[in-house]
N, C-alpha and C. Protein backbone atom coordinates (compact mmCIF):
# COMPACT_ATOMS: atom_id res chain seq x y z
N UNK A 1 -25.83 0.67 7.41
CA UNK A 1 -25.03 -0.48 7.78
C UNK A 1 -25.35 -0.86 9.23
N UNK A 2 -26.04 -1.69 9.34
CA UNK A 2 -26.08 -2.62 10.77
C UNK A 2 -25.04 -2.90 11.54
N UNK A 3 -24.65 -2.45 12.78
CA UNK A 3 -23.25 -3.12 13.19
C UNK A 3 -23.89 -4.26 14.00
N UNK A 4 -22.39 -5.45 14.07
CA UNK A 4 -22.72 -6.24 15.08
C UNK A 4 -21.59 -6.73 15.69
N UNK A 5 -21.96 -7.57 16.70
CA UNK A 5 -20.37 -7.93 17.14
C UNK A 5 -19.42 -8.24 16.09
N UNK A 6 -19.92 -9.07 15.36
CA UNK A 6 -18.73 -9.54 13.97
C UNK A 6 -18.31 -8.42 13.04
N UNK A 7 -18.70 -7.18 13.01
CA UNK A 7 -18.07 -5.99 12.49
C UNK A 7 -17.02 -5.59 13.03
N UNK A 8 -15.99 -5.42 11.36
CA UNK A 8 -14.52 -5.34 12.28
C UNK A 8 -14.28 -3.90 12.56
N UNK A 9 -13.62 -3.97 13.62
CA UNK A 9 -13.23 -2.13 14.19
C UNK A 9 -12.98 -1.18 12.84
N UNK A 10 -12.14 -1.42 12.15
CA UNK A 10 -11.95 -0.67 11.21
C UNK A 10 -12.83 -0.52 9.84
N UNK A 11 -13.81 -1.41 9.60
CA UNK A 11 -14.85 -1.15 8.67
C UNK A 11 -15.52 -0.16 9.43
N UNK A 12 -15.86 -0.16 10.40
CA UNK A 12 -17.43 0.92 11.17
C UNK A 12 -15.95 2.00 11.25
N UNK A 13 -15.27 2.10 11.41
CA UNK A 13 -14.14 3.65 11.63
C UNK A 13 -14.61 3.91 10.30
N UNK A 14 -14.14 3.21 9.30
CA UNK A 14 -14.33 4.29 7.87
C UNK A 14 -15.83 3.78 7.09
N UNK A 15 -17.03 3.35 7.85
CA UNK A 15 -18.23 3.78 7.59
C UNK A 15 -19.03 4.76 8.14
N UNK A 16 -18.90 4.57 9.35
CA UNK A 16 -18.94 5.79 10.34
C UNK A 16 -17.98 6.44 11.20
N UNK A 17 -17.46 8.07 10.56
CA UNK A 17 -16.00 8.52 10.51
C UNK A 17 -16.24 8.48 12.33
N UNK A 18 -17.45 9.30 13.02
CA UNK A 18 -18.08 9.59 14.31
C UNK A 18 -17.74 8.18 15.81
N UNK A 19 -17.79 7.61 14.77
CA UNK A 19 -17.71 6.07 15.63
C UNK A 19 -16.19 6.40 16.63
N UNK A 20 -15.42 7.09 16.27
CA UNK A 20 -14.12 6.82 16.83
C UNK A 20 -14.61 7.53 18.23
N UNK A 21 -15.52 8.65 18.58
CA UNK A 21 -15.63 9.05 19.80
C UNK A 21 -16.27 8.02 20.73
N UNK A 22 -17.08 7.20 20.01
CA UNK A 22 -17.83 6.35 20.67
C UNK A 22 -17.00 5.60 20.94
N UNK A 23 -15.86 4.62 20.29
CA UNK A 23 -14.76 3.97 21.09
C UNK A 23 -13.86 4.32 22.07
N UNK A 24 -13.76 5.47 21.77
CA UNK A 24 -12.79 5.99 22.45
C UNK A 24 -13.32 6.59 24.09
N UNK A 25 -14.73 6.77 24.44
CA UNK A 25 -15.58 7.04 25.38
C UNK A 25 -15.75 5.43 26.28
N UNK A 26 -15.73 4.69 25.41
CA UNK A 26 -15.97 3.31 26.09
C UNK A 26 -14.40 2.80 26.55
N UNK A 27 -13.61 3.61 26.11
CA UNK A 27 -12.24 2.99 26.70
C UNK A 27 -11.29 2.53 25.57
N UNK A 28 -11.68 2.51 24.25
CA UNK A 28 -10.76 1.51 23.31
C UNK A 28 -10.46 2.73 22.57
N UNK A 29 -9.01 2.81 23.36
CA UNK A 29 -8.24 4.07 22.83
C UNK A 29 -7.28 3.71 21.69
N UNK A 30 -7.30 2.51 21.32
CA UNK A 30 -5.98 1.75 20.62
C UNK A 30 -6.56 1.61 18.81
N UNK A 31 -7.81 2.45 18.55
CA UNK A 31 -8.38 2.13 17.23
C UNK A 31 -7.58 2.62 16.06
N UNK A 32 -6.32 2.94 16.67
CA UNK A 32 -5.21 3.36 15.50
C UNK A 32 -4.19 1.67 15.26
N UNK A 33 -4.39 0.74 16.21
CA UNK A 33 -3.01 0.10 16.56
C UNK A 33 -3.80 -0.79 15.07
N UNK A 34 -2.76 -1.69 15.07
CA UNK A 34 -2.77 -2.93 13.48
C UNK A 34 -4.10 -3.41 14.13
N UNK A 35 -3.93 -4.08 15.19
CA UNK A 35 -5.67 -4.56 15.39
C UNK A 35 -6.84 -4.90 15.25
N UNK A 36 -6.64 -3.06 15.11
CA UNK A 36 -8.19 -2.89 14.64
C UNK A 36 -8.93 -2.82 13.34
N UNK A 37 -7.74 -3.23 12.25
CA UNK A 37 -7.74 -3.39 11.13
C UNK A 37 -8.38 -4.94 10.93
N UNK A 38 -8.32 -6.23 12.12
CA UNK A 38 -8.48 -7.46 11.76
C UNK A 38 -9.66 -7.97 13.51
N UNK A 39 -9.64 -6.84 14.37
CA UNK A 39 -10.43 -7.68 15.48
C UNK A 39 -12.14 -6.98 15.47
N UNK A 40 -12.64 -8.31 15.67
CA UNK A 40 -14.43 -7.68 15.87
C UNK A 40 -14.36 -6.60 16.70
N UNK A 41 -15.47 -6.02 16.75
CA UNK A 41 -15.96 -5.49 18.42
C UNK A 41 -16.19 -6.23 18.97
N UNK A 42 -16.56 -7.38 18.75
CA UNK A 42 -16.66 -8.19 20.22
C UNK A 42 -15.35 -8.31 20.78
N UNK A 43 -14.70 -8.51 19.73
CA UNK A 43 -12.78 -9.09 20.66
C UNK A 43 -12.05 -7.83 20.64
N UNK A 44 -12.51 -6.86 20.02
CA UNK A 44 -11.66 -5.36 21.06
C UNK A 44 -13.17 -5.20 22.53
N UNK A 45 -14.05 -5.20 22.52
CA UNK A 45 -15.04 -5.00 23.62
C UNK A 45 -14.28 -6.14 24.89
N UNK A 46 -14.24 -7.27 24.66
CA UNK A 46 -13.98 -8.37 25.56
C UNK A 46 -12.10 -7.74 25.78
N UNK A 47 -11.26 -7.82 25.28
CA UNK A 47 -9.98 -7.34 25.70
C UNK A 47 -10.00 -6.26 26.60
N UNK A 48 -11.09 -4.89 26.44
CA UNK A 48 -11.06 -3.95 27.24
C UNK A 48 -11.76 -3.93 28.01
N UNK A 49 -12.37 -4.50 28.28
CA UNK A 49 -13.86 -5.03 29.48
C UNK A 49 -14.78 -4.14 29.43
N UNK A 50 -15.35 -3.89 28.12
CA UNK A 50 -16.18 -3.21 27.53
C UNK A 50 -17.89 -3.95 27.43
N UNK A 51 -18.98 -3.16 27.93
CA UNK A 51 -20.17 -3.80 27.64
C UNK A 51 -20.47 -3.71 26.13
N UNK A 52 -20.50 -4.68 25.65
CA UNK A 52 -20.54 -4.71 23.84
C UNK A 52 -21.88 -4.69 23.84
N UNK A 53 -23.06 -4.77 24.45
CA UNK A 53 -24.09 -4.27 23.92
C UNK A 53 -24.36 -2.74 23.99
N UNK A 54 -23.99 -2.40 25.10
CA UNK A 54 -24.29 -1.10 25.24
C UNK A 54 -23.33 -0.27 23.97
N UNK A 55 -22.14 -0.69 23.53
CA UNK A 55 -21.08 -0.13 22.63
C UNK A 55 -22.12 -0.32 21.59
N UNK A 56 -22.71 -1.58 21.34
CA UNK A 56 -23.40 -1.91 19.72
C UNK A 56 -24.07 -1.25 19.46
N UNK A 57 -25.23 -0.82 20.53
CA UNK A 57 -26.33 0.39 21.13
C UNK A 57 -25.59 1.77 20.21
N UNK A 58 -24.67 2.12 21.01
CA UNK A 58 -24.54 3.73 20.45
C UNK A 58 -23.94 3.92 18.81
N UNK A 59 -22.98 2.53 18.64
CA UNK A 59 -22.38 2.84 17.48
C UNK A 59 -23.61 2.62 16.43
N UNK A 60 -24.49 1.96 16.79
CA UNK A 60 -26.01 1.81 15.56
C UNK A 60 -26.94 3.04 15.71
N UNK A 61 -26.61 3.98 16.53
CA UNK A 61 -27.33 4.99 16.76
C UNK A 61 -26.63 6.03 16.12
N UNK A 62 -25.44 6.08 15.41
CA UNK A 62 -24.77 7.30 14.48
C UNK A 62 -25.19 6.91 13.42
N UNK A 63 -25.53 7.89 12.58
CA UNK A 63 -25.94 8.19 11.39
C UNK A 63 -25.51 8.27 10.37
């Protein structure tokens, strides 16, 4: 699965279970709240002042 900005937080949580350290390292500690059930990574990256390429970078690099 390709991520991209338009991938919502909670599809890549339960495609890649691993992904949650990677959010949670970049600052977006909130991947439990309703949210992240309906916001891209781009619009949880941009709310937390997160570099979303560098985030897109590691989360396409888990396996």
């Amino acid at each position: 699965m390709l991520i991209t900005k338009d991938s919502s937080i909670m599809e890549v949580l339960q495609s890649k279970p691993y992904s949650r350290e990677i959010f949670v390292k970049h600052g977006m500690h909130c991947i439990d709240c309703l949210g992240s059930e309906f916001e891209s990574i781009e619009m949880g990256a941009r709310s937390h002042e997160i570099n979303l390429e560098l985030l897109l970078k590691e989360l396409n690099e888990l396996d």
